[in-house]
Protein backbone atom coordinates (compact mmCIF):
# COMPACT_ATOMS: atom_id res chain seq x y z
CA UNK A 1 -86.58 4.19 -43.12
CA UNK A 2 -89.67 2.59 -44.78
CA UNK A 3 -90.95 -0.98 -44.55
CA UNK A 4 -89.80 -1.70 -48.12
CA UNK A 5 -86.47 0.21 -47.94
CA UNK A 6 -86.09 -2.47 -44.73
CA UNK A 7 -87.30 -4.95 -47.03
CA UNK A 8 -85.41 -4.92 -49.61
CA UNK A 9 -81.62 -5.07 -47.58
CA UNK A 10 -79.57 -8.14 -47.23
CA UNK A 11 -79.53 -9.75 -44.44
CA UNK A 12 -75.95 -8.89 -44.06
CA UNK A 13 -76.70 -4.89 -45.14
CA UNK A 14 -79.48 -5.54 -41.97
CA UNK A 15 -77.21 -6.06 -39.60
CA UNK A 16 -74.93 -3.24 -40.47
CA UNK A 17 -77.24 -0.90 -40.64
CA UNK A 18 -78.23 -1.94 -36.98
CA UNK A 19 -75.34 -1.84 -35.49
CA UNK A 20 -74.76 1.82 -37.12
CA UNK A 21 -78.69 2.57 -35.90
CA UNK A 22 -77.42 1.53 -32.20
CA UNK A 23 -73.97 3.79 -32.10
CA UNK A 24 -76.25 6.61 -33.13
CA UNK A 25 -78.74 6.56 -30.66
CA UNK A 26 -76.26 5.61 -28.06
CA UNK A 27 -74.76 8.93 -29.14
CA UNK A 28 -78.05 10.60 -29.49
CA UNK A 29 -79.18 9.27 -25.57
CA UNK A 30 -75.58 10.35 -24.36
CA UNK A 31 -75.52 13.89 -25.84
CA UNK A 32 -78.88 14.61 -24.60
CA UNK A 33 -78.40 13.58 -21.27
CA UNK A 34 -75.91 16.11 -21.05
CA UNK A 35 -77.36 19.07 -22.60
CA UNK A 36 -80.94 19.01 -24.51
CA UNK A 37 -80.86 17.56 -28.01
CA UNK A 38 -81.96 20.43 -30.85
CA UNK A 39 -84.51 17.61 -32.26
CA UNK A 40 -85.48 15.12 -29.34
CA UNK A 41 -87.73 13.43 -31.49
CA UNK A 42 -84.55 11.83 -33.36
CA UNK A 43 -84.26 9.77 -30.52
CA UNK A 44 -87.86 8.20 -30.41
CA UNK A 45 -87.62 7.84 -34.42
CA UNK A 46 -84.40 5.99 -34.35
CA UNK A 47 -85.81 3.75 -31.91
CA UNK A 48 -88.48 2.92 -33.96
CA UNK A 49 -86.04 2.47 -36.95
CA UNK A 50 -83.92 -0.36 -35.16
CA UNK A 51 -87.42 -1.78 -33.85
CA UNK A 52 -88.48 -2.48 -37.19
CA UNK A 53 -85.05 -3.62 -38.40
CA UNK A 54 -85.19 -5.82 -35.48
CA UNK A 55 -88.52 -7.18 -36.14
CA UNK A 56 -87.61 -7.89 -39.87
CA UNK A 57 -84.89 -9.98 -38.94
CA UNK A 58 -87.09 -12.12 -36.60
CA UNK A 59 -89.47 -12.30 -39.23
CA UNK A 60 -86.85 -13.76 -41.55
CA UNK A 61 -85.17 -15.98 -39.00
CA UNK A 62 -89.14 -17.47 -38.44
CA UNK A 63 -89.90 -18.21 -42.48
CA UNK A 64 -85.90 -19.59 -43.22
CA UNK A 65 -87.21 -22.17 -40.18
C-alpha cells in the first residue's frame, strides 16, 4: 500500500484495515513458524504496511491536537 492510498482512508477505514493487516501477519508469522512460507518476504512487507498505517495515524492524532 502506497503513502497516498494510506492517505487518502478514513480514519475509521485506518483502523480496519489495521486490524485486518495484524490477523494476517499473525497468520503469516504462525504458518511460517511451522513450515517455511512460499514468499517470506510477505512477512517483512506487511510489517512495513501496518508501520506506515501506524505512523499515519500518529501523524493525524498530532495535527487534530
Amino acid at each position: 500500500m502506497t503513502t497516498k492510498e494510506i492517505k487518502g482512508l478514513s480514519d475509521q477505514e485506518l483502523t480496519e484495515k489495521i486490524a485486518v493487516e495484524k490477523a494476517d501477519l499473525n497468520k503469516l508469522t504462525l504458518n511460517h513458524t511451522i513450515s517455511p512460507v512460499e514468499n517470506p518476504a510477505k512477512i517483512r512487507i506487511n510489517r512495513r504496511n501496518i508501520a506506515s498505517m501506524l505512523t499515519e495515524v500518529n501523524n493525524r492524532k498530532k495535527a487534530s491536537k
